[in-house]
C-alpha atoms as a PDB file:
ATOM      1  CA  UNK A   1      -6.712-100.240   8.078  1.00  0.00           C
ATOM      2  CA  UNK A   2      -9.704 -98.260   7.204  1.00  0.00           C
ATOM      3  CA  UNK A   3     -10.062 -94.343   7.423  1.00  0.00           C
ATOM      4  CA  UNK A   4     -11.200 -93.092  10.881  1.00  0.00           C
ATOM      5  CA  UNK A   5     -13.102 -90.439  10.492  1.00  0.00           C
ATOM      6  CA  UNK A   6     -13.398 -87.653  12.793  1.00  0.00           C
ATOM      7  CA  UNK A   7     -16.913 -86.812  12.198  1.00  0.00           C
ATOM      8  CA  UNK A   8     -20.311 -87.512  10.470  1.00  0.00           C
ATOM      9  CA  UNK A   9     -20.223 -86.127   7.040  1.00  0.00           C
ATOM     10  CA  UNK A  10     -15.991 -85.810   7.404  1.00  0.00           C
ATOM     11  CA  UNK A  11     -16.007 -88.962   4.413  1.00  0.00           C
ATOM     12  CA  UNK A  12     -18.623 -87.309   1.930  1.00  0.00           C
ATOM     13  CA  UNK A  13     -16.514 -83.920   2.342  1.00  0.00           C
ATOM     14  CA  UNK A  14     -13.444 -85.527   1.688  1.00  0.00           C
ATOM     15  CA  UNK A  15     -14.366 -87.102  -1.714  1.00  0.00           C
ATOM     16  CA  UNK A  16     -16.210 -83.759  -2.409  1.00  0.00           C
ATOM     17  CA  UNK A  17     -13.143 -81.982  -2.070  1.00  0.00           C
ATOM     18  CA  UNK A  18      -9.852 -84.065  -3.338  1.00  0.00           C
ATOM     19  CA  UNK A  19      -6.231 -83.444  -2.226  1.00  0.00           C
ATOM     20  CA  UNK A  20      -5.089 -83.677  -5.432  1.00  0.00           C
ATOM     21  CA  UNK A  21      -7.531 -80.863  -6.836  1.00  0.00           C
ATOM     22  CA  UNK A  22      -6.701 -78.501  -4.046  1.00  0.00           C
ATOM     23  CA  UNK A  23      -2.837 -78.975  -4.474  1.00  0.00           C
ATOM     24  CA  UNK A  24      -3.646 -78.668  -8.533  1.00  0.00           C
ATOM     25  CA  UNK A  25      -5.600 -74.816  -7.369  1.00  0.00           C
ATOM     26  CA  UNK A  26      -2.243 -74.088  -5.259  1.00  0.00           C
ATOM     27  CA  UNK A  27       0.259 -74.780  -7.888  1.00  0.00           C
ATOM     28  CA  UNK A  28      -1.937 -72.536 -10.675  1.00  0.00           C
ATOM     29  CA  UNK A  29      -2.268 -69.682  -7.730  1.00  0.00           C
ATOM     30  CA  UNK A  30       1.308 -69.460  -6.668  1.00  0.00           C
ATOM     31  CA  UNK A  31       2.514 -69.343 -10.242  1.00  0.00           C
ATOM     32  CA  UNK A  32      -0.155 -66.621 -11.467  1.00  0.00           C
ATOM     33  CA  UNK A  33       1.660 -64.756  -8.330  1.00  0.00           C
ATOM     34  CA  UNK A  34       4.975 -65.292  -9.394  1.00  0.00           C
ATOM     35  CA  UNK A  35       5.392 -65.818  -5.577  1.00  0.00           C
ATOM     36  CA  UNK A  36       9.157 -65.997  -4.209  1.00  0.00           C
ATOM     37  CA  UNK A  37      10.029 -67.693  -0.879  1.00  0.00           C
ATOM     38  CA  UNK A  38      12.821 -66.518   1.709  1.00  0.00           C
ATOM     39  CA  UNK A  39      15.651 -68.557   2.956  1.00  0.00           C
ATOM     40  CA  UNK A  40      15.622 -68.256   6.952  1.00  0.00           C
ATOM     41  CA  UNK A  41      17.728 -71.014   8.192  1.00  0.00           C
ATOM     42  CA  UNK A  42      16.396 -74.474   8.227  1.00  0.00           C
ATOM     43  CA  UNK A  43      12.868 -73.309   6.708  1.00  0.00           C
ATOM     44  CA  UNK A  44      11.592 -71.112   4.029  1.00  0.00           C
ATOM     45  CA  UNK A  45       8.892 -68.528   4.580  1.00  0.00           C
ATOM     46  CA  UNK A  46       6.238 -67.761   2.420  1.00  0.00           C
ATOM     47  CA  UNK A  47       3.971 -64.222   1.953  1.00  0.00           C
ATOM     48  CA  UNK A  48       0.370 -65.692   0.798  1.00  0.00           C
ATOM     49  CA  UNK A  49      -2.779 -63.631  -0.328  1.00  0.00           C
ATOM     50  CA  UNK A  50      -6.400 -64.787   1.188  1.00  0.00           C
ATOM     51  CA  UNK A  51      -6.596 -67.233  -1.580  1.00  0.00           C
ATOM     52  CA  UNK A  52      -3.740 -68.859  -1.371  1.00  0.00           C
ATOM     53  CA  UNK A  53      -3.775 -68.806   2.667  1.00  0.00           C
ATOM     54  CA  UNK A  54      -7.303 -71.037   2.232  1.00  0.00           C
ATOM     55  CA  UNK A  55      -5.227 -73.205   0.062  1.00  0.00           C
ATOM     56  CA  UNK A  56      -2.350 -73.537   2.241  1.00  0.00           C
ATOM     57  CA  UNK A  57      -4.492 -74.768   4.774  1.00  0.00           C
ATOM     58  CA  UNK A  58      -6.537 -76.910   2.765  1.00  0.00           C
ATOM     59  CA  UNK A  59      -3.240 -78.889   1.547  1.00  0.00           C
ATOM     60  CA  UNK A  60      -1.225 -78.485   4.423  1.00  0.00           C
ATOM     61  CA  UNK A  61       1.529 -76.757   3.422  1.00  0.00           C
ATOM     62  CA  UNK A  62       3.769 -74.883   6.169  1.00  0.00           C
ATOM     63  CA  UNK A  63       2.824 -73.741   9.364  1.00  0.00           C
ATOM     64  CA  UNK A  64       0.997 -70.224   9.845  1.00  0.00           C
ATOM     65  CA  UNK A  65       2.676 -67.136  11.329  1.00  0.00           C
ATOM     66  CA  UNK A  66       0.974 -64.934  13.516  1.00  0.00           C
ATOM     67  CA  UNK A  67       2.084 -60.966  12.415  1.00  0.00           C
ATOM     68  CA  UNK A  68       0.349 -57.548  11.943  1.00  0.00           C
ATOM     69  CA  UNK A  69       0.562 -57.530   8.777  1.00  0.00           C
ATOM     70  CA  UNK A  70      -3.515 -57.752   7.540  1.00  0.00           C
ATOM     71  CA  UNK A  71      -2.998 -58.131   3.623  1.00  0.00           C
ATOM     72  CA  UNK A  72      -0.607 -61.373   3.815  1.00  0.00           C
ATOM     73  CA  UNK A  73      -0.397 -64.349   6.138  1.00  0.00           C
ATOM     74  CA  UNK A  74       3.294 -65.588   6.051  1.00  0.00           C
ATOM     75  CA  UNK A  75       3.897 -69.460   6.268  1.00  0.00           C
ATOM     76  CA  UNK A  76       7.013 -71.343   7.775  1.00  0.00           C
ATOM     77  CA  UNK A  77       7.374 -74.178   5.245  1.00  0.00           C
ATOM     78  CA  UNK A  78      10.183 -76.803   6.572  1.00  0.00           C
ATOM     79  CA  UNK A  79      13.129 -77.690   3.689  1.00  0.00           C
ATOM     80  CA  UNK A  80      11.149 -80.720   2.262  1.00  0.00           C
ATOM     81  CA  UNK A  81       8.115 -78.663   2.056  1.00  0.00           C
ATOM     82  CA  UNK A  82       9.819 -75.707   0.271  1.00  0.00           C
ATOM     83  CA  UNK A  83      12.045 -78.151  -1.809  1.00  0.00           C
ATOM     84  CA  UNK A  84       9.001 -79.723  -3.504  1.00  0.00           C
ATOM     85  CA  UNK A  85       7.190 -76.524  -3.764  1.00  0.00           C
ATOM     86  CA  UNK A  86       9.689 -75.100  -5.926  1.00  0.00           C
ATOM     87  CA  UNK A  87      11.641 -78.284  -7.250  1.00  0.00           C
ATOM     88  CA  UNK A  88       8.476 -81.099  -7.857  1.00  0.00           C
ATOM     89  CA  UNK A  89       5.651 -78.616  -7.975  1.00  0.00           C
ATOM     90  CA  UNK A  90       7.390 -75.400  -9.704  1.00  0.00           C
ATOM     91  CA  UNK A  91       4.804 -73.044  -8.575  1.00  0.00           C
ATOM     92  CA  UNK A  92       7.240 -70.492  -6.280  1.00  0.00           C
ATOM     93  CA  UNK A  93      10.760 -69.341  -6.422  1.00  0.00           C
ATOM     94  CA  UNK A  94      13.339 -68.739  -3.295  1.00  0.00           C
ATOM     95  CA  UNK A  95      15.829 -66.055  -2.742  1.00  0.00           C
ATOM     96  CA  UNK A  96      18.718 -66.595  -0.216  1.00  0.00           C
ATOM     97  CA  UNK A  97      19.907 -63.358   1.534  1.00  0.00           C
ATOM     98  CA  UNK A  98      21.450 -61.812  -1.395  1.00  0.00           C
ATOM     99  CA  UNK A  99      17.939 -61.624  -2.636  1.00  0.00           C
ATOM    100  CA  UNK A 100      18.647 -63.678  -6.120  1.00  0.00           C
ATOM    101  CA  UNK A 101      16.837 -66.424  -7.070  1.00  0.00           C
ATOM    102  CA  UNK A 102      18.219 -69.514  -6.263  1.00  0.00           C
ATOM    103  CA  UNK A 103      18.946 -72.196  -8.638  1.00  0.00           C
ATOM    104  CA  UNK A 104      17.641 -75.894  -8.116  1.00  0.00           C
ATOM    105  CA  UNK A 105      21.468 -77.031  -7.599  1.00  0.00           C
ATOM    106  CA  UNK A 106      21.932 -73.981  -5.430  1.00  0.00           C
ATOM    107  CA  UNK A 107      19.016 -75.251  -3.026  1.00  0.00           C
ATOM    108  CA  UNK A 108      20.176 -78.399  -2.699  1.00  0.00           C
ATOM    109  CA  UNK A 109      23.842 -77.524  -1.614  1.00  0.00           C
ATOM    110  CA  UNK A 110      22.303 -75.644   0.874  1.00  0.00           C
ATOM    111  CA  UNK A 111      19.358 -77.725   2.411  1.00  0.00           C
ATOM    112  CA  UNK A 112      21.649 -80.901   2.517  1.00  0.00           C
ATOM    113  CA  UNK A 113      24.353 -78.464   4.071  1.00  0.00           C
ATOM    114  CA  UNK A 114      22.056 -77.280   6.792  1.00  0.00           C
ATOM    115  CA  UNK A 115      20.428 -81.202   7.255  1.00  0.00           C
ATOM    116  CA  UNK A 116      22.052 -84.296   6.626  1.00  0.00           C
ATOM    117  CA  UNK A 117      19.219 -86.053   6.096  1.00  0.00           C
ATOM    118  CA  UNK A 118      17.636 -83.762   3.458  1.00  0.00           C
ATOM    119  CA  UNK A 119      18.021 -85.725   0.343  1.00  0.00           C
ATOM    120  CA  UNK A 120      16.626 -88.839   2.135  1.00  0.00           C
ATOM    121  CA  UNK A 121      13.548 -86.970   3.733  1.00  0.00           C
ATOM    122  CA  UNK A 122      13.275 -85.303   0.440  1.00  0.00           C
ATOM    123  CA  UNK A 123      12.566 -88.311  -1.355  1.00  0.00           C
ATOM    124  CA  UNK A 124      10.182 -90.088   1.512  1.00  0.00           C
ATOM    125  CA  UNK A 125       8.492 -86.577   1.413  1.00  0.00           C
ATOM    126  CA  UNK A 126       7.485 -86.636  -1.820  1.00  0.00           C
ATOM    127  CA  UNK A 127       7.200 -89.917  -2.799  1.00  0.00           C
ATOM    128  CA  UNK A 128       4.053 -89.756  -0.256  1.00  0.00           C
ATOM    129  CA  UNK A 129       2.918 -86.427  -1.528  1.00  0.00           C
ATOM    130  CA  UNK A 130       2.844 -87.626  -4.979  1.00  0.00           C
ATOM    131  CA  UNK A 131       0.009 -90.464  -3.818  1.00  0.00           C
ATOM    132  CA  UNK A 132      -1.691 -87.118  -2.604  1.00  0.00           C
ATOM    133  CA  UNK A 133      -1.238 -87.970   1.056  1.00  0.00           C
ATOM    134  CA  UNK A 134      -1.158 -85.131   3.376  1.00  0.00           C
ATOM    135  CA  UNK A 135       2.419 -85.093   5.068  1.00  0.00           C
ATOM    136  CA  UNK A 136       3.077 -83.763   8.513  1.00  0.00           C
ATOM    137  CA  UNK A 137       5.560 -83.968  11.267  1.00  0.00           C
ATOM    138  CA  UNK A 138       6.005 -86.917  13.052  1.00  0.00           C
ATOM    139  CA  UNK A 139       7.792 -85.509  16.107  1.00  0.00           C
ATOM    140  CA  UNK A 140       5.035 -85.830  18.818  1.00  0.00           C
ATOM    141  CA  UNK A 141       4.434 -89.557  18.011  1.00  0.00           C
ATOM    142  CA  UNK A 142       8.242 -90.275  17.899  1.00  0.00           C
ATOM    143  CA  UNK A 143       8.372 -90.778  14.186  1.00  0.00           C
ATOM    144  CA  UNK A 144       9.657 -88.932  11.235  1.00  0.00           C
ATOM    145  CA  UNK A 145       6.536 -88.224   9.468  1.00  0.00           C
ATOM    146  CA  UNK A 146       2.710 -88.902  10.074  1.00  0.00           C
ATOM    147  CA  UNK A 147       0.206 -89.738   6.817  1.00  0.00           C
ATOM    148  CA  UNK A 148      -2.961 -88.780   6.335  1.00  0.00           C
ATOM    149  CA  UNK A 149      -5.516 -89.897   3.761  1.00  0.00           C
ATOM    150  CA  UNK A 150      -7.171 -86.168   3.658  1.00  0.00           C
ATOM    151  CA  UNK A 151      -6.834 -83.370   5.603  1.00  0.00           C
ATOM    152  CA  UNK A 152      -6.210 -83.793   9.503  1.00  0.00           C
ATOM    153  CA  UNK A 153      -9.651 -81.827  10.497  1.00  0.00           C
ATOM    154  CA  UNK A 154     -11.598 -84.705   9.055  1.00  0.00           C
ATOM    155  CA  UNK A 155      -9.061 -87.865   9.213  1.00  0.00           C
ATOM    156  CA  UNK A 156      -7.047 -89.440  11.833  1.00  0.00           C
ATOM    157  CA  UNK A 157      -3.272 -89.959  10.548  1.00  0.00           C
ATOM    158  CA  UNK A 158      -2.876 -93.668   9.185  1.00  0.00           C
ATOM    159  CA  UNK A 159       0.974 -93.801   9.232  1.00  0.00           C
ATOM    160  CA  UNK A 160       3.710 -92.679  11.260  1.00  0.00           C
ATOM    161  CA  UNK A 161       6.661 -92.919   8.936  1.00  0.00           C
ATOM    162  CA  UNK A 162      10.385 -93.895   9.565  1.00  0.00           C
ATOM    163  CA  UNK A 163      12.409 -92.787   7.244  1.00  0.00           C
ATOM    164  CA  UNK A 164      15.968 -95.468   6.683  1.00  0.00           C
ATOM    165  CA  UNK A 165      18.500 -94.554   3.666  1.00  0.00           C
ATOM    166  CA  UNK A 166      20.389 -97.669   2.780  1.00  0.00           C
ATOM    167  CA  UNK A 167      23.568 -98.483   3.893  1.00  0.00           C
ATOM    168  CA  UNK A 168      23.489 -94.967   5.976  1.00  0.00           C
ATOM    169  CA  UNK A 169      24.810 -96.577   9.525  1.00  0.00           C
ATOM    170  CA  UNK A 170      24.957 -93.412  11.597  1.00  0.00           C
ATOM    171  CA  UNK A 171      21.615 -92.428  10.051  1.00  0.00           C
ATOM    172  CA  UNK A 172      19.939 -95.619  11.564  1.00  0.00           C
ATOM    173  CA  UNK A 173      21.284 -95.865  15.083  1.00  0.00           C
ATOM    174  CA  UNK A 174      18.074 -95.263  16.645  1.00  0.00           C
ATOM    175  CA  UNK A 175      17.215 -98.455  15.533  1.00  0.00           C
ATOM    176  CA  UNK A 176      20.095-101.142  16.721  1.00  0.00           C
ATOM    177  CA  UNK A 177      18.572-102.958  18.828  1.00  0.00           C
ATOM    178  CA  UNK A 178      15.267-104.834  18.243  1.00  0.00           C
ATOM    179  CA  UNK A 179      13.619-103.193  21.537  1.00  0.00           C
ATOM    180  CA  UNK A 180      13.756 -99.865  19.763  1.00  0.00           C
ATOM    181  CA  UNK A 181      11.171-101.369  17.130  1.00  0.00           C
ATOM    182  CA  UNK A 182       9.217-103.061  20.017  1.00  0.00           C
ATOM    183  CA  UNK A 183       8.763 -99.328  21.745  1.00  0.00           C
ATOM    184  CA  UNK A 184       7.876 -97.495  18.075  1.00  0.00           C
ATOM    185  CA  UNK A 185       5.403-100.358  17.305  1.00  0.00           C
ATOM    186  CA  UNK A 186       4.041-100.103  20.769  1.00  0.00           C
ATOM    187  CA  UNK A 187       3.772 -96.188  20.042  1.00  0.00           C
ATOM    188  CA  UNK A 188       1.941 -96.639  17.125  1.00  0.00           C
ATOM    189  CA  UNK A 189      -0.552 -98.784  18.435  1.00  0.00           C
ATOM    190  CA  UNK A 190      -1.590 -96.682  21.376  1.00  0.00           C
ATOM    191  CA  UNK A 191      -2.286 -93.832  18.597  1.00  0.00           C
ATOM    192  CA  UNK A 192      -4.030 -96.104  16.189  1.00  0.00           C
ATOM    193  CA  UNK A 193      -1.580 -95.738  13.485  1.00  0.00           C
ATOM    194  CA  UNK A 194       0.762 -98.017  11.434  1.00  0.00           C
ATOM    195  CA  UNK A 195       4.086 -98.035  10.943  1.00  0.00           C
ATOM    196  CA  UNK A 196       5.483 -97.069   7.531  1.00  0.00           C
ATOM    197  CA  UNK A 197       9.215 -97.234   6.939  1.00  0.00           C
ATOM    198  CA  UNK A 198      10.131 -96.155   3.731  1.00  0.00           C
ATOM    199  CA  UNK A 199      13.578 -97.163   2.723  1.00  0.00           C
ATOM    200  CA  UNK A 200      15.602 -94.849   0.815  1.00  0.00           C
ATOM    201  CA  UNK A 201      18.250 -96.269  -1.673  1.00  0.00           C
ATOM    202  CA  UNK A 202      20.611 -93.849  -3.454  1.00  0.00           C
ATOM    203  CA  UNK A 203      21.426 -96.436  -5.860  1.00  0.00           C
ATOM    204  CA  UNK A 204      25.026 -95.472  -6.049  1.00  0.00           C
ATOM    205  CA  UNK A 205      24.674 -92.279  -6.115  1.00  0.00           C
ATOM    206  CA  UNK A 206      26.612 -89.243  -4.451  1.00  0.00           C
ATOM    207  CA  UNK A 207      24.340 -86.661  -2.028  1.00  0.00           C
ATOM    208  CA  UNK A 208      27.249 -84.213  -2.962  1.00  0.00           C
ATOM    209  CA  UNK A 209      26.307 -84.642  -6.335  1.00  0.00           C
ATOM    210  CA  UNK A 210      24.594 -81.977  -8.671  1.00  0.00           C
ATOM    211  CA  UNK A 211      20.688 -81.893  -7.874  1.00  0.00           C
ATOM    212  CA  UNK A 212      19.830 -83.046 -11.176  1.00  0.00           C
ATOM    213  CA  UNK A 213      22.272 -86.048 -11.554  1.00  0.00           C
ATOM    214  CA  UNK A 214      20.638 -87.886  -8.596  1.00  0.00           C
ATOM    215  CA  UNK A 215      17.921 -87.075  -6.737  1.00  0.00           C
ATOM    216  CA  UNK A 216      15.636 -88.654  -9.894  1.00  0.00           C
ATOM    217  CA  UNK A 217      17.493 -92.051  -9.534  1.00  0.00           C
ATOM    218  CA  UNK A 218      16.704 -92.682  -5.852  1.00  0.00           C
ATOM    219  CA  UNK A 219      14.096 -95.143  -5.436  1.00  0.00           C
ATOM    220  CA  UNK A 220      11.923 -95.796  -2.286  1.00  0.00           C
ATOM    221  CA  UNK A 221      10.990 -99.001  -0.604  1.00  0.00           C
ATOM    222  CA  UNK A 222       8.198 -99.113   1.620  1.00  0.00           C
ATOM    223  CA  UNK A 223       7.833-101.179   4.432  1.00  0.00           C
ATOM    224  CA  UNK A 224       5.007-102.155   6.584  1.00  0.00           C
ATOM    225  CA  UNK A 225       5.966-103.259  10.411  1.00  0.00           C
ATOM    226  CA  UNK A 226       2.793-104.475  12.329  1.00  0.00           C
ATOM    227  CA  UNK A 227       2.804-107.061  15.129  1.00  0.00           C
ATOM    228  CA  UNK A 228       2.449-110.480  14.853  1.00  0.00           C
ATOM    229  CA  UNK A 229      -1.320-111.097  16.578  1.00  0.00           C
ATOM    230  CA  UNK A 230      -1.325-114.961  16.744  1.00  0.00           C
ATOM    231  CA  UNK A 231      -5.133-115.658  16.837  1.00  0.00           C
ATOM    232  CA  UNK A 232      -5.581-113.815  13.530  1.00  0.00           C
ATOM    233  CA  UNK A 233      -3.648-116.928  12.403  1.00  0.00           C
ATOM    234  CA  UNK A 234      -5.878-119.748  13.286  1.00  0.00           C
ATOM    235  CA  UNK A 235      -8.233-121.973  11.198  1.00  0.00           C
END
């Protein structure tokens, strides 16, 4: 499928301004900041100077937070956001109530305590992030994810993404039945996007494991569902 543009001139900006160099121009800013991110439940929030709220935006990190307060704008990063922020990207550091500085084990017990699914979405997260695709929530369109090739001002998504973790049964009840697929894949098409389903193996691995004796031998299989069209078949 071929980018859709949103606008004349949306293409020539995009490869004028690169995902990758704009995430590269985060990571440099947050670490010259030394900036620290606060536990709140099932999200992480984030204080951001000017520059680093133009950046924020540009990459889509987080979600913005309207306060007072003129000199910052706060962000509301989800767990997956915040985990590769600090854990992939090692440009900001998070502090749990106690106001110390959590370790990368320390995170990890407590994301995959407060979601199930965290080491699974963690790894779909990122693996798309690391092709510099912009990563956003799937919710609205029914999926877990959407992808987009460059920002969403100037791109329609291209992807919504399921995420599966092998042999994780109660984690894929959604989809038991093949009418389940049938109404995603109908979904999809009405929106113009494809589904992605990126399959999650743990490789024998323990989620209760420490952080650093797993999550780097996960792999992730990706899996393109489309529907069968006949006449593109024909001679």
């Amino acid at each position: 499928m071929a980018p859709r543009w949103k606008g004349k001139g949306s293409e020539a900006t995009a490869l004028a301004n690169p995902i990758s160099k704009s995430i590269s121009d985060l990571q440099s800013s947050l670490i010259r900041s030394n900036c620290e991110g606060i536990l709140s439940g099932c999200s992480v929030l984030l204080a951001c100077n000017p520059e680093q709220t133009d950046l924020m935006n540009q990459t889509c990190f987080g979600r913005p937070i309207i306060t007072v307060d003129k000199d910052k704008q706060w962000f509301q990063l989800t767990l997956e956001e915040a985990f590769y922020l600090c854990y992939s990207l090692k440009c900001i550091k998070i502090v749990g109530g106690d106001h110390t500085i959590k370790t990368d084990n320390e995170l990890w017990e407590h994301m995959t305590c407060n979601k199930a699914s965290f080491p699974d979405f963690f790894k779909a997260y990122s693996h798309l992030r690391v092709k510099n695709w912009v990563v956003r929530s799937g919710c609205q369109f029914g999926v877990d994810f959407v992808a987009y090739r460059h920002h969403p001002s100037l791109v329609h998504s291209e992807y919504g993404v399921l995420v599966f973790s092998e042999g994780n049964e109660n984690g894929n009840d959604r989809f038991r039945v093949w009418s389940d697929y049938q109404c995603t894949l109908r979904l999809c098409g009405g929106v113009a996007k494809t589904l992605l389903i990126l399959l999650v193996s743990r490789n024998g691995k323990s989620v209760i494991s420490p952080l650093l004796n797993c999550i780097d031998d996960y792999s992730v299989e990706e899996r393109i569902v489309t529907r069968w069209t006949p006449e593109r078949s024909r001679e």
